[in-house]
C-alpha atoms as a PDB file:
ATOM      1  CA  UNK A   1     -46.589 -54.851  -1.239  1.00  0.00           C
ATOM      2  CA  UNK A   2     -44.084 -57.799  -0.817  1.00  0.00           C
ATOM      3  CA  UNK A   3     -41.161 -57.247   1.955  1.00  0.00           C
ATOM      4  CA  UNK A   4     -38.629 -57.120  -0.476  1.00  0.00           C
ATOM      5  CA  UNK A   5     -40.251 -54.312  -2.567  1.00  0.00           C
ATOM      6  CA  UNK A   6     -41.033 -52.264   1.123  1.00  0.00           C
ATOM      7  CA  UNK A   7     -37.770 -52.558   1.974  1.00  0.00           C
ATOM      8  CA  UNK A   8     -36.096 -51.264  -1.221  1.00  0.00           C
ATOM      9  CA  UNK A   9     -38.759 -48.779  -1.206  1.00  0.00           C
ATOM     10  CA  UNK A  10     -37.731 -47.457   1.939  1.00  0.00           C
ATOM     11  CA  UNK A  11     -34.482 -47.559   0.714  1.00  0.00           C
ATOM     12  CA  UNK A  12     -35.144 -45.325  -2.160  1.00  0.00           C
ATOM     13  CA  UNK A  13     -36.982 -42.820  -0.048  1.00  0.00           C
ATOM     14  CA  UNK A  14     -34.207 -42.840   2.626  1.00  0.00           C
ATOM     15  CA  UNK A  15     -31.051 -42.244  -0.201  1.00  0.00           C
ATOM     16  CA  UNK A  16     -32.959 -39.250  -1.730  1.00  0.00           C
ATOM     17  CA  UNK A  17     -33.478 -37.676   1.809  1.00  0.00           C
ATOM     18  CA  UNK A  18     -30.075 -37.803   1.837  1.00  0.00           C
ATOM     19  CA  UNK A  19     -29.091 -36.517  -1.399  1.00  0.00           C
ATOM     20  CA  UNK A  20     -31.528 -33.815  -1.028  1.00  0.00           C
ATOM     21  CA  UNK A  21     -30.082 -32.837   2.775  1.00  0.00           C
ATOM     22  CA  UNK A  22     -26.665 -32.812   0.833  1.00  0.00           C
ATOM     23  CA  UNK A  23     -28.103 -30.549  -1.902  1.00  0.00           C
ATOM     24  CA  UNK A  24     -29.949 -28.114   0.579  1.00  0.00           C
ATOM     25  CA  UNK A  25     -26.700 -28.011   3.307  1.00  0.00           C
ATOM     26  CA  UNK A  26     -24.418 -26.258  -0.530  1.00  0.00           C
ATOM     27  CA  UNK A  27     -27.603 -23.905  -0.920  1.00  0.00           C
ATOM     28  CA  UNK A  28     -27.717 -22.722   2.521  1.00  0.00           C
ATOM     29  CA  UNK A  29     -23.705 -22.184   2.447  1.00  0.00           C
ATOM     30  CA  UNK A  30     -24.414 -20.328  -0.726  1.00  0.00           C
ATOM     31  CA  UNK A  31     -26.707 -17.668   0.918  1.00  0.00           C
ATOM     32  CA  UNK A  32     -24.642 -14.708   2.327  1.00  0.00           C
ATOM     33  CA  UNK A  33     -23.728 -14.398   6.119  1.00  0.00           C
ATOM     34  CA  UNK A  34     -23.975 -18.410   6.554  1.00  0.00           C
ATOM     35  CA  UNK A  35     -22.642 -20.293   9.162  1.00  0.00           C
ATOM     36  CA  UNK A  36     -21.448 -23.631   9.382  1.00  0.00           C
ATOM     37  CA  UNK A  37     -19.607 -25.957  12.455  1.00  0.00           C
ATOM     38  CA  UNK A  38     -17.631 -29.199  11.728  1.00  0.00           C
ATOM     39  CA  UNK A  39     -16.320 -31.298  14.182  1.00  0.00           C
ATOM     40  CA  UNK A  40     -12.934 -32.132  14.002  1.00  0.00           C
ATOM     41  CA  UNK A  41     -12.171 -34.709  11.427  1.00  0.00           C
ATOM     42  CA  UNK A  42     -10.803 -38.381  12.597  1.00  0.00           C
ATOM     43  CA  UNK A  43      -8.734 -38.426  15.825  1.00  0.00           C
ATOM     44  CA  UNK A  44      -9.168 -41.782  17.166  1.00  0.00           C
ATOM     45  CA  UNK A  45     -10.059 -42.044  21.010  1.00  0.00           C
ATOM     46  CA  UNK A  46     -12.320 -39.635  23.314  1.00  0.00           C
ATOM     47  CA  UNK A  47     -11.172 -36.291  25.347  1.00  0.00           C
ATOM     48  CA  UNK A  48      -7.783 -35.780  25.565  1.00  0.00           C
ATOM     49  CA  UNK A  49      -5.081 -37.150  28.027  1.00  0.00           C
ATOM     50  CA  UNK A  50      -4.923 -35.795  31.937  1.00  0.00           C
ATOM     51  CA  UNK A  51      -1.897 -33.952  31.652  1.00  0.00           C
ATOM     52  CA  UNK A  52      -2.505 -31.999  28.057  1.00  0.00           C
ATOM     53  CA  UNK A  53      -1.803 -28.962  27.100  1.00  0.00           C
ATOM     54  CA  UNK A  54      -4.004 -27.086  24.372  1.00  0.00           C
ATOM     55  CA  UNK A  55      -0.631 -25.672  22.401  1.00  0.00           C
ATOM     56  CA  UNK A  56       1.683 -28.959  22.696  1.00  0.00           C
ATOM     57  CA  UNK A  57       0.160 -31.213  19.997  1.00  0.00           C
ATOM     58  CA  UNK A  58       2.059 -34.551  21.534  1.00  0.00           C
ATOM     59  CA  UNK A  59       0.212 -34.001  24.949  1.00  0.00           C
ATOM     60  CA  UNK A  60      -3.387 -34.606  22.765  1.00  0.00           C
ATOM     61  CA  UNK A  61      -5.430 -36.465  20.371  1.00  0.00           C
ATOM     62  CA  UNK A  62      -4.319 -36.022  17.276  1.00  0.00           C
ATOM     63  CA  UNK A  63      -5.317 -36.321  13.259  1.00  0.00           C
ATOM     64  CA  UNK A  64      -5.045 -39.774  11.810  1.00  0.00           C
ATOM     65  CA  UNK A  65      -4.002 -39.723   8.132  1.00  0.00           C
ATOM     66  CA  UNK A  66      -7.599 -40.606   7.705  1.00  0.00           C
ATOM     67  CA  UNK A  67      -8.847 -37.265   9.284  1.00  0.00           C
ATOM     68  CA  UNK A  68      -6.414 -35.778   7.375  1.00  0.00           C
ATOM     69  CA  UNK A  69      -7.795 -37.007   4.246  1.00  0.00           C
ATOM     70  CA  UNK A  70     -11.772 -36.189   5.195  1.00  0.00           C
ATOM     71  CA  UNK A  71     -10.111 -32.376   6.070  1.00  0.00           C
ATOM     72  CA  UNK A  72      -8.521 -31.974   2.669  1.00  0.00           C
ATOM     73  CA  UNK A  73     -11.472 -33.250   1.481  1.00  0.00           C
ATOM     74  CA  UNK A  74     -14.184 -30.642   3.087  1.00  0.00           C
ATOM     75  CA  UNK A  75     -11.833 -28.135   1.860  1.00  0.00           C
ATOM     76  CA  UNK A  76     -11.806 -29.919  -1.912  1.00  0.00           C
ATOM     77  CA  UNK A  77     -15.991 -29.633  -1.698  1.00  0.00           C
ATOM     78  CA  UNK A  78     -16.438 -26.209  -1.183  1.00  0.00           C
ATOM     79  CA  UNK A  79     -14.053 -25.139  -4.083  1.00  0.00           C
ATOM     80  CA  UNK A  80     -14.974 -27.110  -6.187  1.00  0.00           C
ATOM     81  CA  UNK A  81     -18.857 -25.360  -5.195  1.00  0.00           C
ATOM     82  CA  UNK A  82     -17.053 -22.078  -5.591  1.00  0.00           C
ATOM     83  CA  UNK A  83     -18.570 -21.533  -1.660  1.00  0.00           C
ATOM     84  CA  UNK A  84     -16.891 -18.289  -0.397  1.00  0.00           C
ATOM     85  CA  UNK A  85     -15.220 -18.362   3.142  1.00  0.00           C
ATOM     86  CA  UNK A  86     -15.297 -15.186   4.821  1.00  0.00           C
ATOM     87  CA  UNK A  87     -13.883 -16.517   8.407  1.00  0.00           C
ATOM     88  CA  UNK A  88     -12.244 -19.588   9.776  1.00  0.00           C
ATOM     89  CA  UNK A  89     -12.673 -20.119  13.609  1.00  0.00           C
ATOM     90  CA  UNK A  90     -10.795 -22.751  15.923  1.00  0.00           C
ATOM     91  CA  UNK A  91     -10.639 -24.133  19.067  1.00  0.00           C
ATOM     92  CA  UNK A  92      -6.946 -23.882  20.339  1.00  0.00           C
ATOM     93  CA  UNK A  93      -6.722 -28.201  20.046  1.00  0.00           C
ATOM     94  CA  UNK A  94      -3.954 -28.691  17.592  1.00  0.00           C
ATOM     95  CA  UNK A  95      -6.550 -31.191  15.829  1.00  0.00           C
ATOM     96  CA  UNK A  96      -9.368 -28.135  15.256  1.00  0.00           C
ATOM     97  CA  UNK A  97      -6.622 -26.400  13.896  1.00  0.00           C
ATOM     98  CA  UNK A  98      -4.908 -28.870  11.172  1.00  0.00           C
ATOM     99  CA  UNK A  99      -8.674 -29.763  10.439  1.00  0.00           C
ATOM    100  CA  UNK A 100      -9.483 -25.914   9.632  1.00  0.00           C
ATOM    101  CA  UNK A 101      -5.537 -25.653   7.736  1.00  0.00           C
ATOM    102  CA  UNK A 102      -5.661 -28.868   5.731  1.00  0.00           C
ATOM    103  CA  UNK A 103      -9.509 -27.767   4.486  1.00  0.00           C
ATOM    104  CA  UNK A 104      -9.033 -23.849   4.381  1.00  0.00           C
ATOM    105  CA  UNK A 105      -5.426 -22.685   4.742  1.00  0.00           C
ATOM    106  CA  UNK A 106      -3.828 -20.549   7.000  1.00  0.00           C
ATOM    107  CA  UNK A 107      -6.568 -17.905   7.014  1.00  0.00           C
ATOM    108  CA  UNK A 108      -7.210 -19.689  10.428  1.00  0.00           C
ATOM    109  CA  UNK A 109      -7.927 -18.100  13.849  1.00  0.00           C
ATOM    110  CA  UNK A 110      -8.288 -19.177  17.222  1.00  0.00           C
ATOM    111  CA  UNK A 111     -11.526 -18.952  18.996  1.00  0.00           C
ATOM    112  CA  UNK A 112     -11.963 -19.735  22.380  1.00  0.00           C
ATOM    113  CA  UNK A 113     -15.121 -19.772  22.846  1.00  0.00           C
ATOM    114  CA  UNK A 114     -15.058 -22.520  21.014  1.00  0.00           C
ATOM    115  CA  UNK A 115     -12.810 -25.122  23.012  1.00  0.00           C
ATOM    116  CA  UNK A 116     -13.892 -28.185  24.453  1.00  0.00           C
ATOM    117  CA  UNK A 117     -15.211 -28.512  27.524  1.00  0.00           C
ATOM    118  CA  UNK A 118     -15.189 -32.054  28.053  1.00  0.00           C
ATOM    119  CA  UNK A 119     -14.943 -33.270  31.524  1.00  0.00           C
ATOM    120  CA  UNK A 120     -15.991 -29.497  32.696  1.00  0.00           C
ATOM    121  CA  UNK A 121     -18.883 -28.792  35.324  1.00  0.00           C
ATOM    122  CA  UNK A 122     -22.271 -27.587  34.012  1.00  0.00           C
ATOM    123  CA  UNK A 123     -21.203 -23.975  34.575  1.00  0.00           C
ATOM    124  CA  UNK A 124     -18.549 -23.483  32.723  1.00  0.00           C
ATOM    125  CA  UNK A 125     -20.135 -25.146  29.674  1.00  0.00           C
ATOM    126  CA  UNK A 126     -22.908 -22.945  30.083  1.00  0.00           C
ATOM    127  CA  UNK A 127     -20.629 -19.278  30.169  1.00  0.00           C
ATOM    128  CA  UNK A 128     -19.138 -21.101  27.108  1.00  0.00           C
ATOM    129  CA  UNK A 129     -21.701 -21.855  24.896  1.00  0.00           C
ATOM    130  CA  UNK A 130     -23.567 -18.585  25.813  1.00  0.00           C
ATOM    131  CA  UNK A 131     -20.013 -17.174  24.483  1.00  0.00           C
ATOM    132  CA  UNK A 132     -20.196 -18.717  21.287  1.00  0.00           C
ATOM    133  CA  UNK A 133     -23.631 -18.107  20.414  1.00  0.00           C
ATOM    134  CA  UNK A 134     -22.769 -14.514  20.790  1.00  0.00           C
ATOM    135  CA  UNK A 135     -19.652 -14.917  18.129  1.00  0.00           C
ATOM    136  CA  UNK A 136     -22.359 -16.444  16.248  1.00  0.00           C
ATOM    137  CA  UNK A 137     -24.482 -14.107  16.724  1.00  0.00           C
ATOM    138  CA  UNK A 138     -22.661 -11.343  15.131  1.00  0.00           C
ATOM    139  CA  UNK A 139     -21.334 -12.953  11.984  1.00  0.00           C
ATOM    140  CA  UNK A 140     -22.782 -11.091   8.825  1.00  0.00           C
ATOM    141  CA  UNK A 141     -20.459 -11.857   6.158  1.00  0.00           C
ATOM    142  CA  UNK A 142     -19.093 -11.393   4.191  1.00  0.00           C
ATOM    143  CA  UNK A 143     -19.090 -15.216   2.914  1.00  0.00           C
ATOM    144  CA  UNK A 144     -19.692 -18.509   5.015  1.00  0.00           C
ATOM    145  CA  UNK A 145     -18.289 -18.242   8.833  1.00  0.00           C
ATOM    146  CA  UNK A 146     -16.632 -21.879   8.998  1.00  0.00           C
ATOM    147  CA  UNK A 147     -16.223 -22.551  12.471  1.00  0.00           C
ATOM    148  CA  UNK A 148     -14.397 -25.733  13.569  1.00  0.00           C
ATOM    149  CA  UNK A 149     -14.598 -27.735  16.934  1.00  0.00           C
ATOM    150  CA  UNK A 150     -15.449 -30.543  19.230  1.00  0.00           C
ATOM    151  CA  UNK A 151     -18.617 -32.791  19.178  1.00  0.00           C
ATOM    152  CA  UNK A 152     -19.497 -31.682  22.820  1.00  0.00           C
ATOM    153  CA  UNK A 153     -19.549 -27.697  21.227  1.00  0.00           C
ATOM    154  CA  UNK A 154     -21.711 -28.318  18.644  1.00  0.00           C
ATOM    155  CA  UNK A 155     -24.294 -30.611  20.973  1.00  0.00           C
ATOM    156  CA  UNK A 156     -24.063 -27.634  23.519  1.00  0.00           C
ATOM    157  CA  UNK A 157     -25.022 -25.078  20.396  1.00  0.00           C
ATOM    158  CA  UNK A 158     -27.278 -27.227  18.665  1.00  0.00           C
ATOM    159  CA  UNK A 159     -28.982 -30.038  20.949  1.00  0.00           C
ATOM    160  CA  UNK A 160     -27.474 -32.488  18.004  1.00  0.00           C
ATOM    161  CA  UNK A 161     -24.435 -34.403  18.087  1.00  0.00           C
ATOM    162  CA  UNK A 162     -22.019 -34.561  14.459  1.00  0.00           C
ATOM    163  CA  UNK A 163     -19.379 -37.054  13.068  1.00  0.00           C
ATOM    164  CA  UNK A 164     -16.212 -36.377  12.455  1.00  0.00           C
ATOM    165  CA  UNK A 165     -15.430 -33.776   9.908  1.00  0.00           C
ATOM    166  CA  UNK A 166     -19.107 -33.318   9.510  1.00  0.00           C
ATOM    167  CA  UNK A 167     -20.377 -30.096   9.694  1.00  0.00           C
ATOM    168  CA  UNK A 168     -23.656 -28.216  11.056  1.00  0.00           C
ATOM    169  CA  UNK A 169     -25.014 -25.431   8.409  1.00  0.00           C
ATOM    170  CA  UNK A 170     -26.669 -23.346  11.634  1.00  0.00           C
ATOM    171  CA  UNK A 171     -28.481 -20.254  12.017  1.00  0.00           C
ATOM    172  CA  UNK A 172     -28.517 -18.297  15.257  1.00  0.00           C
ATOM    173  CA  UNK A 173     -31.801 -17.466  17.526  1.00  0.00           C
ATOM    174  CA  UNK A 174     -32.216 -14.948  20.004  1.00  0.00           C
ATOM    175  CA  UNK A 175     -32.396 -17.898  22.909  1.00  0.00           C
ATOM    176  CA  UNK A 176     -31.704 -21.569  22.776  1.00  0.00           C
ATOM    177  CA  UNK A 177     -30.441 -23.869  20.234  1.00  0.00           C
ATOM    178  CA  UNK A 178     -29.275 -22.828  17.098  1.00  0.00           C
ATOM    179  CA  UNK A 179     -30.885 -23.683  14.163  1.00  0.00           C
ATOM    180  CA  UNK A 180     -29.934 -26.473  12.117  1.00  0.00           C
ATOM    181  CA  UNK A 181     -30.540 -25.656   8.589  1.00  0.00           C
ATOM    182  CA  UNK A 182     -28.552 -28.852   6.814  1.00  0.00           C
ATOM    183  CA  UNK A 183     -25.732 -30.787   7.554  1.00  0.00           C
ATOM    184  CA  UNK A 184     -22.727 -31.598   5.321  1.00  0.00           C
ATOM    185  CA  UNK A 185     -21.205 -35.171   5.442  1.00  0.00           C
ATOM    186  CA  UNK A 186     -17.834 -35.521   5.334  1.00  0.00           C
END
């Protein structure tokens, strides 16, 4: 086989992968009691600023107008799936929060088991985590438990790291990582 042909080969293969991983991550929200994490959408730079404060918005990283977009968006897909939402969880960062209201509405509520803990010491992430595997743990449904939050959360929960606004269709074990059934790109 010539280079050319491999490569566009590979190609092929590699864009149906993908298609198909977008295809499975709707079937697996579909299914009752699923659960699903997204990481924030866009809000340029990393951790917040020394002096921030969880409920004052201008002491932290915020939504850019492009975030804003990719979180009006996630909301637009599962609609337009007809993908019922049963729960909306948040971190208390203002920018978990618009992500979750832009996509879902107001049917938002804080979780905080599900801050970050960037820039925390090994035990506190642990207690955390542990924490929100247990909220995990207990969802049932009705419809899809939408739970959004930071990239260091979901590499905690899942051993796997996620882009902004994507999200993490999960499924809780007894010990360990979750799961990771799919993933939905932003």
């Amino acid at each position: 086989m010539r280079p050319v042909t491999r490569l566009l080969s590979a190609a092929c293969i590699a864009l149906a992968a993908g298609v198909a991983a977008a295809a499975d991550a709707w079937s697996e929200l579909a299914k009752p009691g699923a659960i699903v994490l997204f990481r924030h959408a866009t809000a340029p730079g990393v951790g917040d600023p020394p002096n921030f404060r969880p409920n004052e918005c201008a002491t932290q990283r915020n939504l850019s107008e492009q975030g804003r977009a990719q979180a009006r968006r996630l909301g637009e897909q599962f609609r337009q799936r007809g993908i019922a939402v049963g729960a909306v969880l948040t971190s208390e960062w203002c920018r978990t929060r618009e992500t979750a209201r832009l996509a879902f509405g107001d049917k938002i509520r804080d979780e905080p088991a599900f801050n970050s803990f960037f820039g925390q010491g090994a035990q506190e992430r642990d207690a955390q985590t542990e924490r929100a595997r247990r909220v995990l743990r207990e969802w049932k449904g009705p419809g899809v438990l939408v739970v959004v939050t930071h990239q260091v959360n979901i590499s905690a929960l899942t051993g796997h790291g996620a882009m902004s606004a994507e999200g993490v269709v999960v499924q809780p074990t007894a010990e360990g990582p979750l799961r990771i059934l799919a993933n939905v790109q932003p």
